[in-house]
PDB file of N, CA and C in Angstrom:
ATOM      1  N   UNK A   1     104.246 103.907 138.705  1.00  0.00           N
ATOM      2  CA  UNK A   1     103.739 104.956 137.855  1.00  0.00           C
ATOM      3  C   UNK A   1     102.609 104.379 137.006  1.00  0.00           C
ATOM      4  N   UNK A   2     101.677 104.943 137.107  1.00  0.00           N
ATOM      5  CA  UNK A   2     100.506 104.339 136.270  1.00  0.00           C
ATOM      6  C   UNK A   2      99.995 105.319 135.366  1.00  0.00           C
ATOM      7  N   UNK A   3      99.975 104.992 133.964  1.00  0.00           N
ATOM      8  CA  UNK A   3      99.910 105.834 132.939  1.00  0.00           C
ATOM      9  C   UNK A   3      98.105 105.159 132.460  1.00  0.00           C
ATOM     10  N   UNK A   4      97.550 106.867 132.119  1.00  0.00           N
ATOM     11  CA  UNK A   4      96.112 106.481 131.896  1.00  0.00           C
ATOM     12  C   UNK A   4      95.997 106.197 130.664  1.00  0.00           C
ATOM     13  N   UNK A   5      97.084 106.547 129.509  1.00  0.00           N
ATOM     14  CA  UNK A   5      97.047 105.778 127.869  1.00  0.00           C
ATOM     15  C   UNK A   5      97.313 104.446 127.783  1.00  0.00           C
ATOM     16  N   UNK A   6      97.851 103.408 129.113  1.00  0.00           N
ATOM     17  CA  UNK A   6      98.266 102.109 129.564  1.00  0.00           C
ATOM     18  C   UNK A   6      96.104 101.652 129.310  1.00  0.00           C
ATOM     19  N   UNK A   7      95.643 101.929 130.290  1.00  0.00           N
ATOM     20  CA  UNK A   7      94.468 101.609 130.368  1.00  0.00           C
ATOM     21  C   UNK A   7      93.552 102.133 129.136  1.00  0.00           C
ATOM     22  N   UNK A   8      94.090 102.734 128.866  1.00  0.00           N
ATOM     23  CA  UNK A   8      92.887 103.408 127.517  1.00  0.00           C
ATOM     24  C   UNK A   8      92.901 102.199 126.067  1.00  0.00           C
ATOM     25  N   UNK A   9      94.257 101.618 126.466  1.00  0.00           N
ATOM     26  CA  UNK A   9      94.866 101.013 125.149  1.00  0.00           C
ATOM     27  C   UNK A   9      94.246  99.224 125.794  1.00  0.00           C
ATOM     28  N   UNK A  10      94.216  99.220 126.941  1.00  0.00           N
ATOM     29  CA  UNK A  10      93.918  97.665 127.158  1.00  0.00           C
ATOM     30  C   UNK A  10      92.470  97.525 127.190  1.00  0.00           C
ATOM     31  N   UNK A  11      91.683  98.720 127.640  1.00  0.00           N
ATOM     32  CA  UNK A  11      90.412  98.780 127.616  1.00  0.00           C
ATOM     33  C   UNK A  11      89.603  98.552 125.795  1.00  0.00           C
ATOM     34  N   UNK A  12      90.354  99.082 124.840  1.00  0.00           N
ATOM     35  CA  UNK A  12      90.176  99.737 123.448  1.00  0.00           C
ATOM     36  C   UNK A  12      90.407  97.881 122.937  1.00  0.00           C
ATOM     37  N   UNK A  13      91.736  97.580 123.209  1.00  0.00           N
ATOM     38  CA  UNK A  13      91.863  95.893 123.010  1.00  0.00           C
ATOM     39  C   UNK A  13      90.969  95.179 123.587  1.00  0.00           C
ATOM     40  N   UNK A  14      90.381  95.187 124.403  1.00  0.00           N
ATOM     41  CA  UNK A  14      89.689  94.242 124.967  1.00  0.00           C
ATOM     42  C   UNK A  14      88.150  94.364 124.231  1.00  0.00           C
ATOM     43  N   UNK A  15      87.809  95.211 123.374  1.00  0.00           N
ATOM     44  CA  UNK A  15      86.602  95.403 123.365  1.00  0.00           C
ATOM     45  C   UNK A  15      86.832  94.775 121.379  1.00  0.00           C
ATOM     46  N   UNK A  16      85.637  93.765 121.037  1.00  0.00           N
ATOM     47  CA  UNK A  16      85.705  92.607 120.292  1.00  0.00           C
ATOM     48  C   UNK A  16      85.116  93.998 118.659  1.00  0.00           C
ATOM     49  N   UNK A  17      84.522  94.980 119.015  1.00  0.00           N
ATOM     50  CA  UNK A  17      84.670  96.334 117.827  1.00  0.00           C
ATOM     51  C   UNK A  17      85.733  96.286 117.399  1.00  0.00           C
ATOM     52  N   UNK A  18      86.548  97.039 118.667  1.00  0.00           N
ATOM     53  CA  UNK A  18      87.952  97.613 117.861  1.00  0.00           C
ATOM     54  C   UNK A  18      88.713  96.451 116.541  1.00  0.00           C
ATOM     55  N   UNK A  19      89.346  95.133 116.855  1.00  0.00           N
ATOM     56  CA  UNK A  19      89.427  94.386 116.173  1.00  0.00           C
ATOM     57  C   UNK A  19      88.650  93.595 115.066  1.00  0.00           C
ATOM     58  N   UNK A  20      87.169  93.668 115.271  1.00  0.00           N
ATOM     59  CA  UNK A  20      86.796  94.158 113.705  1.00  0.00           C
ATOM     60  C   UNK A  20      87.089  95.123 112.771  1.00  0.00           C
ATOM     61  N   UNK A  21      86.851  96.494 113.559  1.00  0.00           N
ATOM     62  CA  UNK A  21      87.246  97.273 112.638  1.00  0.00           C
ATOM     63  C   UNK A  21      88.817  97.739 111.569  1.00  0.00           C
ATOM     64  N   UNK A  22      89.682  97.118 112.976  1.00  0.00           N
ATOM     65  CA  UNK A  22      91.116  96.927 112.080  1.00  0.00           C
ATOM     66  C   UNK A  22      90.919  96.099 111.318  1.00  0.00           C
ATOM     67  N   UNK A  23      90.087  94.557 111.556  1.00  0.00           N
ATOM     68  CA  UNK A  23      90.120  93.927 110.073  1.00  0.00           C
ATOM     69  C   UNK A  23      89.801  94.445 108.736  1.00  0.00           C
ATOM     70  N   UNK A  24      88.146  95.179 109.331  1.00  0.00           N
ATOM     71  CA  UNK A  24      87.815  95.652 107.728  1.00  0.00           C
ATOM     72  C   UNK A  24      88.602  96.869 107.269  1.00  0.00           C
ATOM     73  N   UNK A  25      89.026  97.309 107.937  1.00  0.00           N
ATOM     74  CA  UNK A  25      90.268  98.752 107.685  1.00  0.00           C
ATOM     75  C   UNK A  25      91.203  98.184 106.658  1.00  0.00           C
ATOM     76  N   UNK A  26      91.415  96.796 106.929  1.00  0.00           N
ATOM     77  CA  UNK A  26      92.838  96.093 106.427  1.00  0.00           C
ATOM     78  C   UNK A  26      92.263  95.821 104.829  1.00  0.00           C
ATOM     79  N   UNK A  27      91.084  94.830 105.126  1.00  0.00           N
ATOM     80  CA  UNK A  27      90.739  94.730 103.958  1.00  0.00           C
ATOM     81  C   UNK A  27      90.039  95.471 102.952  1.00  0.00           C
ATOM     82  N   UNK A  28      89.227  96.956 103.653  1.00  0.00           N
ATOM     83  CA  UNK A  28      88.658  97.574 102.564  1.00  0.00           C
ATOM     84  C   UNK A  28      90.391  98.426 101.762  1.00  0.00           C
ATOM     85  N   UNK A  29      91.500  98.339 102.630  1.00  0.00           N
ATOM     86  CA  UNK A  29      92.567  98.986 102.187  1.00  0.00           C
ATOM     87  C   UNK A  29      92.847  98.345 101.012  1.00  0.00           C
ATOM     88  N   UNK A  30      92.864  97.089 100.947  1.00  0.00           N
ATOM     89  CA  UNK A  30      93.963  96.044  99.795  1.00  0.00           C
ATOM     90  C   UNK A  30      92.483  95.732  98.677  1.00  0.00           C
ATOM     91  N   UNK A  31      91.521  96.148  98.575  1.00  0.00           N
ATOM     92  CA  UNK A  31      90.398  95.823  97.703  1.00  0.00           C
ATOM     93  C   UNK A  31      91.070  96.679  96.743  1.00  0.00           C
ATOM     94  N   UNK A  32      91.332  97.742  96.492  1.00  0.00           N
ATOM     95  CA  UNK A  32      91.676  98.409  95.274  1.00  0.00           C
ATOM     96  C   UNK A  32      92.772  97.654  94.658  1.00  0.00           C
ATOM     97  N   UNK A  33      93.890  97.320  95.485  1.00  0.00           N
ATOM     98  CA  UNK A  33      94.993  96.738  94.682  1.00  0.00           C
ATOM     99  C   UNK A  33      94.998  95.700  94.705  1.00  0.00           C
ATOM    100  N   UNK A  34      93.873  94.822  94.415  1.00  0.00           N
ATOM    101  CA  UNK A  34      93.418  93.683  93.801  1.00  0.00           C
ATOM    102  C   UNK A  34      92.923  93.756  92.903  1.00  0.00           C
ATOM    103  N   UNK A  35      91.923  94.709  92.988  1.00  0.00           N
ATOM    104  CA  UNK A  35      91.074  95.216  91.712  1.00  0.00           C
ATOM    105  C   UNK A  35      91.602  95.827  90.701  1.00  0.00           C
ATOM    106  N   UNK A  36      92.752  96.401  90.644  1.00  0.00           N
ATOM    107  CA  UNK A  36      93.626  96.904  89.843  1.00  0.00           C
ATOM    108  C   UNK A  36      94.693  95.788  89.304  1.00  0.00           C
ATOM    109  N   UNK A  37      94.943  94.678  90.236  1.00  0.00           N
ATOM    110  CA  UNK A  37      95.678  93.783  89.824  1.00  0.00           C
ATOM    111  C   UNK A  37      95.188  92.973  88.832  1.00  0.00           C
ATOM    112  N   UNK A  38      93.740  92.630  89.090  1.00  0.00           N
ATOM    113  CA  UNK A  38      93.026  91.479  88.042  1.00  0.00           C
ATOM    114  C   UNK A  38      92.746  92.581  86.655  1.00  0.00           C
ATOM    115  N   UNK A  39      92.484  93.498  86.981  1.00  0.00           N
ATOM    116  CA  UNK A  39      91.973  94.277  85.437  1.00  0.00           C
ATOM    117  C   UNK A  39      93.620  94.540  84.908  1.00  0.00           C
ATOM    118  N   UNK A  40      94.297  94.732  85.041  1.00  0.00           N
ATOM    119  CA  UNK A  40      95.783  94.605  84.909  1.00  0.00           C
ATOM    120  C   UNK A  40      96.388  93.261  83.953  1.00  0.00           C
ATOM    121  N   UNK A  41      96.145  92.629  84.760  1.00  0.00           N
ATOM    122  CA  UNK A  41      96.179  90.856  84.142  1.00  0.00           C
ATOM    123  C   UNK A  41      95.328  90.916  82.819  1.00  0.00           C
ATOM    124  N   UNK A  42      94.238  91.073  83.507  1.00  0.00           N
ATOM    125  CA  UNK A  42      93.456  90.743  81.675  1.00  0.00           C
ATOM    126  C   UNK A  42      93.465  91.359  80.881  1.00  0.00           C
ATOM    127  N   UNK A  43      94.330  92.957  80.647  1.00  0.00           N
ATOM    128  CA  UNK A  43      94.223  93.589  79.762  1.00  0.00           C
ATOM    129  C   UNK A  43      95.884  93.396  79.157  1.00  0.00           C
ATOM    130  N   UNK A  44      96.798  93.159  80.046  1.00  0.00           N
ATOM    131  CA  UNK A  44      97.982  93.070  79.605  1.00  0.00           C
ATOM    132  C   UNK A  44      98.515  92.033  80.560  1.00  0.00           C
ATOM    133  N   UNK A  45      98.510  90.647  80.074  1.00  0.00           N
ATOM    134  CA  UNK A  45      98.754  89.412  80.729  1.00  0.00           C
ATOM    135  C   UNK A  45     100.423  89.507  80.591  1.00  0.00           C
ATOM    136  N   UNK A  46     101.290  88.828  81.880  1.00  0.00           N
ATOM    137  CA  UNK A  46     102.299  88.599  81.525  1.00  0.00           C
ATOM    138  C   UNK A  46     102.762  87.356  80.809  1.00  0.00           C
ATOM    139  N   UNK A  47     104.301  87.510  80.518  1.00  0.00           N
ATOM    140  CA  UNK A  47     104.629  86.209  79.685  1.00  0.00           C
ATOM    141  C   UNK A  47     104.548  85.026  79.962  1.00  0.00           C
ATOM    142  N   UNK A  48     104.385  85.093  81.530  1.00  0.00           N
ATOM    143  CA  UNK A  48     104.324  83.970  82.290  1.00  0.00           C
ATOM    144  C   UNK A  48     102.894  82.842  82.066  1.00  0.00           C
ATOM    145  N   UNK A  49     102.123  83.801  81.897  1.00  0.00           N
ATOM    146  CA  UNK A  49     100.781  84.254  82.082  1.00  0.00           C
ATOM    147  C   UNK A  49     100.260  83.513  80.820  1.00  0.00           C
ATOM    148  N   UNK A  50     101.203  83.633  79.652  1.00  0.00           N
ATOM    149  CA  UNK A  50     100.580  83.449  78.600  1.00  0.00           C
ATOM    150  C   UNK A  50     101.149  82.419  77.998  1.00  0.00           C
ATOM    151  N   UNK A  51     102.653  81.996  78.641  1.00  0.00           N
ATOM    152  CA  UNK A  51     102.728  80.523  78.567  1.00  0.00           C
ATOM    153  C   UNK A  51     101.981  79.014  79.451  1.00  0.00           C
ATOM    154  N   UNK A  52     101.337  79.876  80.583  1.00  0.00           N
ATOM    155  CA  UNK A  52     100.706  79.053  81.605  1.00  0.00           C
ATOM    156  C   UNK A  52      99.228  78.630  80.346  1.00  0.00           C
ATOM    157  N   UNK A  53      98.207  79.618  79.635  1.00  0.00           N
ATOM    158  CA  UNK A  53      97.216  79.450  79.214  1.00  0.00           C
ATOM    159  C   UNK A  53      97.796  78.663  78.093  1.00  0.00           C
ATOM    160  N   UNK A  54      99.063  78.526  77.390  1.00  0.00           N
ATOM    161  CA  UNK A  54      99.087  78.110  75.973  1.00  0.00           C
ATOM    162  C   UNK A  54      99.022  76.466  76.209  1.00  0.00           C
ATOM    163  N   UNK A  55      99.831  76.175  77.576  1.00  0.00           N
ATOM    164  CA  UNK A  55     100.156  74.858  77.987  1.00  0.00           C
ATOM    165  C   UNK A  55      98.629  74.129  78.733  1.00  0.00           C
ATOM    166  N   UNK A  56      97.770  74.924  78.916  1.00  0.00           N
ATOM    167  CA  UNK A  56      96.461  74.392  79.799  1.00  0.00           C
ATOM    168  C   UNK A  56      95.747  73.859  78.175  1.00  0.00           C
ATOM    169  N   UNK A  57      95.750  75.083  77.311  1.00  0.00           N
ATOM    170  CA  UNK A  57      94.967  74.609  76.214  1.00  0.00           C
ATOM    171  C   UNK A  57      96.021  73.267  75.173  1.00  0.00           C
ATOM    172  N   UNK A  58      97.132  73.476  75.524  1.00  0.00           N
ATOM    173  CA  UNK A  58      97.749  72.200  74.427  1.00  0.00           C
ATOM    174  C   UNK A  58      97.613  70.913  75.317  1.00  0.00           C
ATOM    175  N   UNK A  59      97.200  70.738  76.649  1.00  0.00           N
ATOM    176  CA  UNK A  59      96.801  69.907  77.217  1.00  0.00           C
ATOM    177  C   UNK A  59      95.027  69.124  77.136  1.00  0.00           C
ATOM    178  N   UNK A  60      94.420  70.266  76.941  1.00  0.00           N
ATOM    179  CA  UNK A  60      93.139  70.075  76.697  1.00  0.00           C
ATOM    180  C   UNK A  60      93.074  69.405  74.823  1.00  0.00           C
ATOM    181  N   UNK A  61      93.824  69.599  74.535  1.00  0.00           N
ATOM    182  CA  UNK A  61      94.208  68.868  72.721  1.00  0.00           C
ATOM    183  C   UNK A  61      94.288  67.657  72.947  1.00  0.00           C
ATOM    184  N   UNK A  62      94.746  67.154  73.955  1.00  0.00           N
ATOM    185  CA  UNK A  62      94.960  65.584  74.202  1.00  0.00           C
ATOM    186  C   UNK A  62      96.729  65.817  73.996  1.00  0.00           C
ATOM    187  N   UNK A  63      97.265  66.767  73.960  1.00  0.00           N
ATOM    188  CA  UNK A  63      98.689  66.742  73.861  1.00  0.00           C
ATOM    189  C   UNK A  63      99.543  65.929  75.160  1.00  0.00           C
ATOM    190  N   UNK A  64     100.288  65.490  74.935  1.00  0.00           N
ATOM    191  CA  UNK A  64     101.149  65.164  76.561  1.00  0.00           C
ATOM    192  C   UNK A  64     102.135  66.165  76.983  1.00  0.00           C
ATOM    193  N   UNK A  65     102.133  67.212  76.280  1.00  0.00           N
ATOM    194  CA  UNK A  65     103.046  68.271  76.774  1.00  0.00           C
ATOM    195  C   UNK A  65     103.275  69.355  76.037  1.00  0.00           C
ATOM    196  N   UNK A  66     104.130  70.324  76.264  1.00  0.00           N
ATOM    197  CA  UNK A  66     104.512  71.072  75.590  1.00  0.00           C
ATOM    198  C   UNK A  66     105.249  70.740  73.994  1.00  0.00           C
ATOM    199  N   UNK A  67     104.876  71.668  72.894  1.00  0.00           N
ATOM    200  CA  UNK A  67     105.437  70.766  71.725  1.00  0.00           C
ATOM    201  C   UNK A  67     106.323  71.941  70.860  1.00  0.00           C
ATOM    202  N   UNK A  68     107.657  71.990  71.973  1.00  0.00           N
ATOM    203  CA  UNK A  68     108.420  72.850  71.717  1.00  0.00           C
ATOM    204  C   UNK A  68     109.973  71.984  71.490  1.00  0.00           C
ATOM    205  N   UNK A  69     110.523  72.408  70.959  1.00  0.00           N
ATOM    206  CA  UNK A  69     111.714  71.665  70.646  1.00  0.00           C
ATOM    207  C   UNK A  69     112.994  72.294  71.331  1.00  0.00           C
ATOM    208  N   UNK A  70     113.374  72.343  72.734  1.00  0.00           N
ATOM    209  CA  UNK A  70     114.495  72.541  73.225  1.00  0.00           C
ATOM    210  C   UNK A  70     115.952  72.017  72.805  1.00  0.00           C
ATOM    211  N   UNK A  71     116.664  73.451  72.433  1.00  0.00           N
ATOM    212  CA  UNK A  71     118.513  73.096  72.426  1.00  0.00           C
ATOM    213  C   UNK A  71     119.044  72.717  73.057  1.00  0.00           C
ATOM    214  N   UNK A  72     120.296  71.789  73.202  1.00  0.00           N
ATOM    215  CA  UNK A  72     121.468  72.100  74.003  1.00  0.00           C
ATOM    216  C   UNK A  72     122.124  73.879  74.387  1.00  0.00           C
ATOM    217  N   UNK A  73     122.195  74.056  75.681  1.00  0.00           N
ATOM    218  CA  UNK A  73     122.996  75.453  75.574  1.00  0.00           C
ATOM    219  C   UNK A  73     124.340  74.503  75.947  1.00  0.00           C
ATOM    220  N   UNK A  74     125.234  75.257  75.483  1.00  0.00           N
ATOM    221  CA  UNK A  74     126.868  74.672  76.034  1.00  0.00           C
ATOM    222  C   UNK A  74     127.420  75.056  77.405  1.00  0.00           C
ATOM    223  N   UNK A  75     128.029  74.571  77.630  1.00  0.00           N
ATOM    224  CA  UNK A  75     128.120  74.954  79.413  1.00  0.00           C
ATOM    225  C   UNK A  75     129.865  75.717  78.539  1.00  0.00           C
ATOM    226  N   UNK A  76     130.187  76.682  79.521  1.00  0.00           N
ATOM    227  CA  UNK A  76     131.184  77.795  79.383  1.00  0.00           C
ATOM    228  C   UNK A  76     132.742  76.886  79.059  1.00  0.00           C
ATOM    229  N   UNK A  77     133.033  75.665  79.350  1.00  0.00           N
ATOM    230  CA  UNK A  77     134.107  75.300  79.818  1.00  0.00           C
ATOM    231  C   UNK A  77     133.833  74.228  78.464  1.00  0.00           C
ATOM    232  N   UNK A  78     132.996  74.068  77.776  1.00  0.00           N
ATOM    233  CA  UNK A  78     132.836  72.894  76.440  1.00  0.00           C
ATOM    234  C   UNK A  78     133.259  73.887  75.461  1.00  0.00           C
ATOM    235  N   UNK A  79     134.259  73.002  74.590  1.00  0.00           N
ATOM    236  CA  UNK A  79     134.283  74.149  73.155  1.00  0.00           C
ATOM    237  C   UNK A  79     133.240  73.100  72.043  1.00  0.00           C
ATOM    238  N   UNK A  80     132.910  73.913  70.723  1.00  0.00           N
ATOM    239  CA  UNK A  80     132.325  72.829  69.781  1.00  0.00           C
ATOM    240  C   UNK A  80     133.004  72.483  69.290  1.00  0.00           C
TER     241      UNK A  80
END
């Protein structure tokens, strides 16, 4: 049985267009939600975001690290 959408589809693959155009299809698709992602970020950075910049600039101080003073938490099974 030979189906003529068999050949329509290997002919359509074979030709070096079609697979450009799915690329730029792909990528003019995801340009917006990038572009929405970065203006996103810089207008409302996450927390992550804003401990990553605090630690780049306390490094650029000549600091050796973060200059935060971490607790003990108690593990469940320690009493004080």
């Amino acid at each position: 049985m030979d189906c003529g959408a068999c050949r329509v589809v290997y002919h359509v693959a074979a030709d070096i267009r079609s697979w450009f155009s799915l690329l730029l299809t792909v990528i003019l698709a995801l340009i917006p939600r990038f572009c929405v992602k970065v203006i996103l970020q810089r207008i409302w950075p996450s927390d992550i975001q804003i401990a990553r910049e605090a630690e780049i600039e306390g490094h650029a101080d000549g600091q050796s690290g973060p200059s935060m003073e971490l607790n003990d938490v108690p593990l469940s099974g320690d009493s004080p």
